[in-house]
Protein backbone atom coordinates (compact mmCIF):
# COMPACT_ATOMS: atom_id res chain seq x y z
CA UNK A 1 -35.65 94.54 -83.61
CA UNK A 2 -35.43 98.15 -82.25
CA UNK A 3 -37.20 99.73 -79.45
CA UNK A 4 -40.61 100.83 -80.39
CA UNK A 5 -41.84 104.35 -82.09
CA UNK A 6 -44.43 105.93 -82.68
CA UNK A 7 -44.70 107.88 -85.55
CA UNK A 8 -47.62 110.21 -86.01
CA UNK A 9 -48.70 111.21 -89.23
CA UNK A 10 -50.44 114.62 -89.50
CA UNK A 11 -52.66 116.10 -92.47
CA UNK A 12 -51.51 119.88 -91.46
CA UNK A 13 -53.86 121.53 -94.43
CA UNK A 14 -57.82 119.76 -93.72
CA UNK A 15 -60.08 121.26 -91.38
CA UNK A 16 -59.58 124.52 -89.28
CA UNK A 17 -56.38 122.93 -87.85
CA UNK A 18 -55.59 119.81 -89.41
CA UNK A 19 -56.56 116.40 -89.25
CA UNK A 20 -54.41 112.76 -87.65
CA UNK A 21 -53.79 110.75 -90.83
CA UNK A 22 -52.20 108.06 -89.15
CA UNK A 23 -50.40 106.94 -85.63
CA UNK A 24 -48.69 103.66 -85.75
CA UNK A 25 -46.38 101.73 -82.92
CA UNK A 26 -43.71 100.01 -84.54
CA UNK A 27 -39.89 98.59 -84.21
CA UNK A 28 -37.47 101.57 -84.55
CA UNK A 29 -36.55 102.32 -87.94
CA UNK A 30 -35.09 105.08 -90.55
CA UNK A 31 -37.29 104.55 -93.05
CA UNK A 32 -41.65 104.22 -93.10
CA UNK A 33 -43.24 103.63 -96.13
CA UNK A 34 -46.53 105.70 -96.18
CA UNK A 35 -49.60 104.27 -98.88
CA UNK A 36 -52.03 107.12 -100.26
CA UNK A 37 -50.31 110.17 -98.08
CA UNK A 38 -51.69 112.70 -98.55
CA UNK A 39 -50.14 116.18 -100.45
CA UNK A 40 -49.09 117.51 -97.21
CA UNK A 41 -47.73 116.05 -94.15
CA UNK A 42 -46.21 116.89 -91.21
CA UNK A 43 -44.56 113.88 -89.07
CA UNK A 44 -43.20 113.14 -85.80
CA UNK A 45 -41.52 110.17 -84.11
CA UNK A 46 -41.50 109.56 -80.55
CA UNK A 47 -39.85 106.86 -78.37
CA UNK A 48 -41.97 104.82 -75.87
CA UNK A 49 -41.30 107.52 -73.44
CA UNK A 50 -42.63 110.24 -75.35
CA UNK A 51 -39.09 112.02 -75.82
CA UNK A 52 -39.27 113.68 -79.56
CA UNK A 53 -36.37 111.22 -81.96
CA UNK A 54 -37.51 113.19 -85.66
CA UNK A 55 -40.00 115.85 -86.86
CA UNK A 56 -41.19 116.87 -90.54
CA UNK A 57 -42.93 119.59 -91.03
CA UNK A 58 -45.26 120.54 -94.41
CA UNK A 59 -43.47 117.30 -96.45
CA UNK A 60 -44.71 118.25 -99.43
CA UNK A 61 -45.66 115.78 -102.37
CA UNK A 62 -42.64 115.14 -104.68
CA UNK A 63 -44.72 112.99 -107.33
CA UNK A 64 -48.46 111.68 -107.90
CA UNK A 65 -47.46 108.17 -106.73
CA UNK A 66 -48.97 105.72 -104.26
CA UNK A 67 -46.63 105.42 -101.64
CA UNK A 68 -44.53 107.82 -99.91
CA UNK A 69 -40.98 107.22 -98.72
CA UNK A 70 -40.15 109.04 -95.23
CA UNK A 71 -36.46 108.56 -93.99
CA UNK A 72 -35.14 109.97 -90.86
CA UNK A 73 -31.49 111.77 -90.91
CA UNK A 74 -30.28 113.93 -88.23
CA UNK A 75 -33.45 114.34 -86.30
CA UNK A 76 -35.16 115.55 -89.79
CA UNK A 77 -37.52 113.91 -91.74
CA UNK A 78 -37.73 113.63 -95.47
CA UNK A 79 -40.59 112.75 -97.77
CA UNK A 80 -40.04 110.87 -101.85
CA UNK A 81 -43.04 109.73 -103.18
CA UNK A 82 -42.15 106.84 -105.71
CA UNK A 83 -42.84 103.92 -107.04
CA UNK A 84 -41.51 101.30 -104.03
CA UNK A 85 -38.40 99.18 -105.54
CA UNK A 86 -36.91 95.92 -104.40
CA UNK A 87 -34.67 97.45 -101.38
CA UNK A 88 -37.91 98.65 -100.23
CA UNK A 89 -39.57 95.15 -99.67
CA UNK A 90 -39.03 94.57 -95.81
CA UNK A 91 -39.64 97.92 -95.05
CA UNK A 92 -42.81 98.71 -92.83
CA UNK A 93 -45.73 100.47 -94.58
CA UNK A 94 -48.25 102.20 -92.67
CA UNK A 95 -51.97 102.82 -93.95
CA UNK A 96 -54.29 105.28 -93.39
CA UNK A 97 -55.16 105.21 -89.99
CA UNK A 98 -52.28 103.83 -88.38
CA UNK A 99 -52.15 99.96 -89.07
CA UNK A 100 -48.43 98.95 -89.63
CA UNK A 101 -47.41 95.90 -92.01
CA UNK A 102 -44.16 94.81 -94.03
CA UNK A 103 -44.20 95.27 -97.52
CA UNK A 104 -43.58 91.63 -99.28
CA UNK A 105 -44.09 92.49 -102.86
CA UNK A 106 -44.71 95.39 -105.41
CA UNK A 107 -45.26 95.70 -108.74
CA UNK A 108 -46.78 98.55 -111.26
CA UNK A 109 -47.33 99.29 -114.92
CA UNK A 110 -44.38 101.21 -116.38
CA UNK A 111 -47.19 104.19 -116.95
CA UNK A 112 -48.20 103.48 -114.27
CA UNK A 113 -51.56 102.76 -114.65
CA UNK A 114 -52.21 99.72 -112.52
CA UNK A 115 -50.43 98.46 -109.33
CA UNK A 116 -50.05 95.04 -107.14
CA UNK A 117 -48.76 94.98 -104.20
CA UNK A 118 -48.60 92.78 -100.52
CA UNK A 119 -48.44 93.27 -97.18
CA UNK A 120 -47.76 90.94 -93.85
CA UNK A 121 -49.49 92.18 -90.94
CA UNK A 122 -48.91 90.64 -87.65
CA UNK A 123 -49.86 91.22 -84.09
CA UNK A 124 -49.69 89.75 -80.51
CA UNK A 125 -50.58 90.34 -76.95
């Protein structure tokens, strides 16, 4: 496990200047799955201490899909929405409001028409 991040997820374009989507505490990582982003997001990930790691600014929507894909490379984040895959099971998710899990399982209709999907949430003191 890495040292923990927060990454804050920002909805640049509601409201006179934008809205918090979500803010989430998790291990360090390259890649957060996002579920129901929405079209427009600007992100940034922080250490413990505050110190700025990554920034994305107006990640647009790639694809009407219900999860977004944000990996980290050189300091600069970059948004996929897709369909998740089996590499992506293990990944963390976060929801709407901040709450982190691991993605277990995923499945969809090849039109895409339905989904199924799990997540493992788990927290201590």
């Amino acid at each position: 496990m890495g040292s923990p991040q927060v990454w804050d997820l920002w909805y640049p374009n509601a409201a006179a200047q934008g809205l918090p989507f979500a803010r989430g505490r998790l291990d360090a990582t390259d890649v957060l799955l996002v579920h129901a982003a929405p079209e427009t997001l600007d992100v940034a990930v922080r250490n413990d201490d505050g110190q700025l790691l990554a920034r994305g600014t107006g990640l647009a929507r790639t694809a009407e899909r219900p999860m977004a894909r944000l990996t980290v490379e050189d300091g600069q984040i970059r948004r996929e929405d897709l369909w998740p895959v089996a590499a992506d099971f293990g990944r963390p998710v976060i929801l709407p409001g901040g709450e982190v899990g691991i993605l277990l399982t995923w499945w969809n209709a090849e039109d895409g028409s339905a989904w199924r999907w799990q997540v493992e949430f788990y927290n201590h003191r």
